[in-house]
Protein backbone atom coordinates (compact mmCIF):
# COMPACT_ATOMS: atom_id res chain seq x y z
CA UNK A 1 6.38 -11.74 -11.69
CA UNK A 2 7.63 -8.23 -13.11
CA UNK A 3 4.67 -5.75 -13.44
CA UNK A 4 4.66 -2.26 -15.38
CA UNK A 5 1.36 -1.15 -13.93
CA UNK A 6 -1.68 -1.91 -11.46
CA UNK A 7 -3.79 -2.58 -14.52
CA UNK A 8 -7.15 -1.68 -13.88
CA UNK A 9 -7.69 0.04 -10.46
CA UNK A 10 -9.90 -0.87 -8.05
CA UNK A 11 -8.89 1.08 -5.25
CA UNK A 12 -6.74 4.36 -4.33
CA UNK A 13 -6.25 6.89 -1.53
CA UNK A 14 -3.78 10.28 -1.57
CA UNK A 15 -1.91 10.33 1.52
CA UNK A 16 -0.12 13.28 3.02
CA UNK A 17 3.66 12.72 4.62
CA UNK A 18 4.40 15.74 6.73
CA UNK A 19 8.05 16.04 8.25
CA UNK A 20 8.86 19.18 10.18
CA UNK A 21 10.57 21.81 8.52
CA UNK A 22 9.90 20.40 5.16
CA UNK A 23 7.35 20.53 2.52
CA UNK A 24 4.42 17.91 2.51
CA UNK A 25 4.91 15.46 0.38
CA UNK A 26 1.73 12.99 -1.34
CA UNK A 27 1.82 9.53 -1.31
CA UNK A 28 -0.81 7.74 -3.70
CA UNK A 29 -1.52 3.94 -2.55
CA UNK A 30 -3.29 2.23 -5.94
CA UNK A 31 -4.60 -1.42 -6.08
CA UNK A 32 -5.44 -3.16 -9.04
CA UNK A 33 -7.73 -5.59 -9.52
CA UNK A 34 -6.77 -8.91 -8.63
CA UNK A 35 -6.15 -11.54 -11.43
CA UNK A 36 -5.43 -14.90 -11.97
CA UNK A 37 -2.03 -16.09 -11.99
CA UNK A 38 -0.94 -17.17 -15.78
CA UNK A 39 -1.00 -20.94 -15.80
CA UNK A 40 -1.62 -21.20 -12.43
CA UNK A 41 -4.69 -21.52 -10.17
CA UNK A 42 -3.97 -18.78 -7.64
CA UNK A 43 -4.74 -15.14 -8.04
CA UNK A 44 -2.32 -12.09 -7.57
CA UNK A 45 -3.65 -8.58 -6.72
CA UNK A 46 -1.16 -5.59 -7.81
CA UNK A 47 -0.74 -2.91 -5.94
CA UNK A 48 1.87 0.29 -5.76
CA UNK A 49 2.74 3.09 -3.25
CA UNK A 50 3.93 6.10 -5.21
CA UNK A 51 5.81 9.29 -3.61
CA UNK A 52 9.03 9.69 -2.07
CA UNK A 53 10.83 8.18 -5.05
CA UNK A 54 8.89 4.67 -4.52
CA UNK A 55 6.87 3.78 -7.84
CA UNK A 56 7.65 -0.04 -8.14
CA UNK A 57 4.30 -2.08 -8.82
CA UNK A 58 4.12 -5.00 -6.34
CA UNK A 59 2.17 -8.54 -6.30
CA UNK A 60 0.59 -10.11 -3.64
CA UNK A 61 -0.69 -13.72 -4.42
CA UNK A 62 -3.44 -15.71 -2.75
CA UNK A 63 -5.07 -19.06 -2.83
CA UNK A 64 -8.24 -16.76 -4.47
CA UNK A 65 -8.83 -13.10 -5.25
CA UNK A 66 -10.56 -12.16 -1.66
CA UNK A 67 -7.25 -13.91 -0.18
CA UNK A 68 -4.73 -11.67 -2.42
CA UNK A 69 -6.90 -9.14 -2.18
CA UNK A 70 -6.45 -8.96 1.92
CA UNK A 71 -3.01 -9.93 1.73
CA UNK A 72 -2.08 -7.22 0.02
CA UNK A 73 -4.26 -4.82 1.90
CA UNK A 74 -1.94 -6.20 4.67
CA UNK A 75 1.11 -5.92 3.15
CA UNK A 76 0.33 -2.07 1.99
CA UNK A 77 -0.53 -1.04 5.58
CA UNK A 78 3.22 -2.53 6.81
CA UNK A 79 4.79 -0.55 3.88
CA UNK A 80 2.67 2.71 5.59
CA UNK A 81 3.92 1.57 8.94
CA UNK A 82 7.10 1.43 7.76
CA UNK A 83 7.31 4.84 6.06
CA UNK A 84 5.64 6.38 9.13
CA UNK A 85 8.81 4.75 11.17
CA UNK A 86 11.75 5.66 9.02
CA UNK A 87 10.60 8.77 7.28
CA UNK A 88 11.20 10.83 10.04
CA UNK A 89 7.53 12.28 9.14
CA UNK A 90 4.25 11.11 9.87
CA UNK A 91 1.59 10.45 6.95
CA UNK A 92 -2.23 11.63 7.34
CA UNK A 93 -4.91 10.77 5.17
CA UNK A 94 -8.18 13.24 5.36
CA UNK A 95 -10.64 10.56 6.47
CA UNK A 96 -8.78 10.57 9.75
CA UNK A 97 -6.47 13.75 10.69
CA UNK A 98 -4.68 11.73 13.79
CA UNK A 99 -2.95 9.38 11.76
CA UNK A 100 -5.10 5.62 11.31
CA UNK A 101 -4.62 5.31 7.68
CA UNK A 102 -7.57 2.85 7.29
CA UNK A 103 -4.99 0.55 6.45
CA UNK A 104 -4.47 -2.89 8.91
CA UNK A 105 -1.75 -1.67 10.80
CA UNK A 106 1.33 -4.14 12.43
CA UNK A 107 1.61 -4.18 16.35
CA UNK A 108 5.02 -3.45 17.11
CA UNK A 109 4.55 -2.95 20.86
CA UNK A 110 5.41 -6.43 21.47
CA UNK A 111 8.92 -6.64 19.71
């Protein structure tokens, strides 16, 4: 499923990415509301992480929209983690100036 935008959006947050010597750069996370899946009984629930020359609008599907809906909240917080890994920055958000982006995060202490 190819998608142009989020559609409506439930949800956003404006994240900070902060590399030494370099200028901050802002991340915006959007979620769309979740939707059912043309001719199909699942739901999808859009969702896009814009900044650093990302802007592709991704798709999560679930069995229902609370499903999609936390599977994509999933899958956004691995995206973070993975920015925060290989961006040779770290990103803050203002509800929490250590770094917890309120997103679930992966534990990669055990790999």
């Amino acid at each position: 499923m190819k998608l142009d935008s989020v559609g409506e959006i439930v949800a956003s947050r404006k994240l900070t990415l902060v590399r030494e010597n370099e200028p901050k750069e802002s991340i915006e996370v959007l979620m769309g509301k979740p939707q059912q899946t043309p001719g199909h009984d699942d739901y999808y629930c859009p969702y896009q992480i814009k900044g650093m020359g990302r802007n592709k609008v991704m798709a999560i599907h679930g069995i229902d929209s609370f499903q999609a809906m936390q599977l994509a909240l999933n899958t956004i917080g691995v995206e973070l983690a993975v920015i925060n890994r290989d961006s040779g920055g770290k990103l803050f958000w203002e509800g929490d100036e250590r770094g917890n982006l309120g997103f679930p995060a992966p534990d990669w202490s055990k790999d």
